[in-house]
Protein backbone atom coordinates (compact mmCIF):
# COMPACT_ATOMS: atom_id res chain seq x y z
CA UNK A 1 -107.99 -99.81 105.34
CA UNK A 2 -109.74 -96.62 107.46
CA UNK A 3 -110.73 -99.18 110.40
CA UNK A 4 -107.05 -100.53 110.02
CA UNK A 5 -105.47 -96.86 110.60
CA UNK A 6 -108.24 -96.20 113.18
CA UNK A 7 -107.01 -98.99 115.32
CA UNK A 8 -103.56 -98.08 114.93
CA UNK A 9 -104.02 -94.26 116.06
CA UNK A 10 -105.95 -95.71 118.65
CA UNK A 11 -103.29 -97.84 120.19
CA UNK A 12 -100.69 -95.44 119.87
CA UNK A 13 -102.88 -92.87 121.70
CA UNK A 14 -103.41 -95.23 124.42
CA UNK A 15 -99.41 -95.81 124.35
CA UNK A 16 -98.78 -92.14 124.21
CA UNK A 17 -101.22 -91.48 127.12
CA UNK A 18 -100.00 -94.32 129.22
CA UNK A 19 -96.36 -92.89 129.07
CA UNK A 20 -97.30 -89.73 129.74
CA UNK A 21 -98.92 -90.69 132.90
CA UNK A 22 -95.66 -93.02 133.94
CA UNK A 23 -93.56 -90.19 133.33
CA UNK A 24 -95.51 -87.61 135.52
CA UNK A 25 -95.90 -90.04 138.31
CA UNK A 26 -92.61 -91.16 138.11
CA UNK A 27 -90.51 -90.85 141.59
CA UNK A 28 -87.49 -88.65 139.82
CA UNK A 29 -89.81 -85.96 138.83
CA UNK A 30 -91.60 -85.84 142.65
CA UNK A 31 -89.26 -83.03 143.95
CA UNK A 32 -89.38 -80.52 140.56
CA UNK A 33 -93.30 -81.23 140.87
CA UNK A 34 -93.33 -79.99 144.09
CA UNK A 35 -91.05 -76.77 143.49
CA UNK A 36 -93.07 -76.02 140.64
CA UNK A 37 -96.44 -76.34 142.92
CA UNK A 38 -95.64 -74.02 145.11
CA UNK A 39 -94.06 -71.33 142.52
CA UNK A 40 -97.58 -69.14 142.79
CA UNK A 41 -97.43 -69.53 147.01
CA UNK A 42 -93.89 -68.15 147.04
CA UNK A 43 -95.28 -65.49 144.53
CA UNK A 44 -98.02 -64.31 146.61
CA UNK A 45 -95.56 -64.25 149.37
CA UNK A 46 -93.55 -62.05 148.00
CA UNK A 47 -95.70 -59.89 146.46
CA UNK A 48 -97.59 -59.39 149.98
CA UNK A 49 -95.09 -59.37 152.02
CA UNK A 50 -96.22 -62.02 154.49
């Protein structure tokens, strides 16, 4: 029964993990990805003045 439930938790990790990647890499999410990558540039920028 334990290697049973072992297997199972396994799998679903792998599932969860998988989709989690998908969704990151997914082309609708490129743009926000990008905004949110250069949030700390635009910080320093402001913050220095430059």
């Amino acid at each position: 029964m334990s290697t049973t439930l072992n297997i199972i938790f396994t799998i679903l990790s792998l599932l969860v993990f998988l989709g989690v990647v998908l969704w990151s890499y997914s082309g609708h999410n490129k743009k926000r990805f990008e905004a949110m990558g250069r949030m700390p540039l635009d910080h320093d920028n402001e913050t220095t003045g430059n």
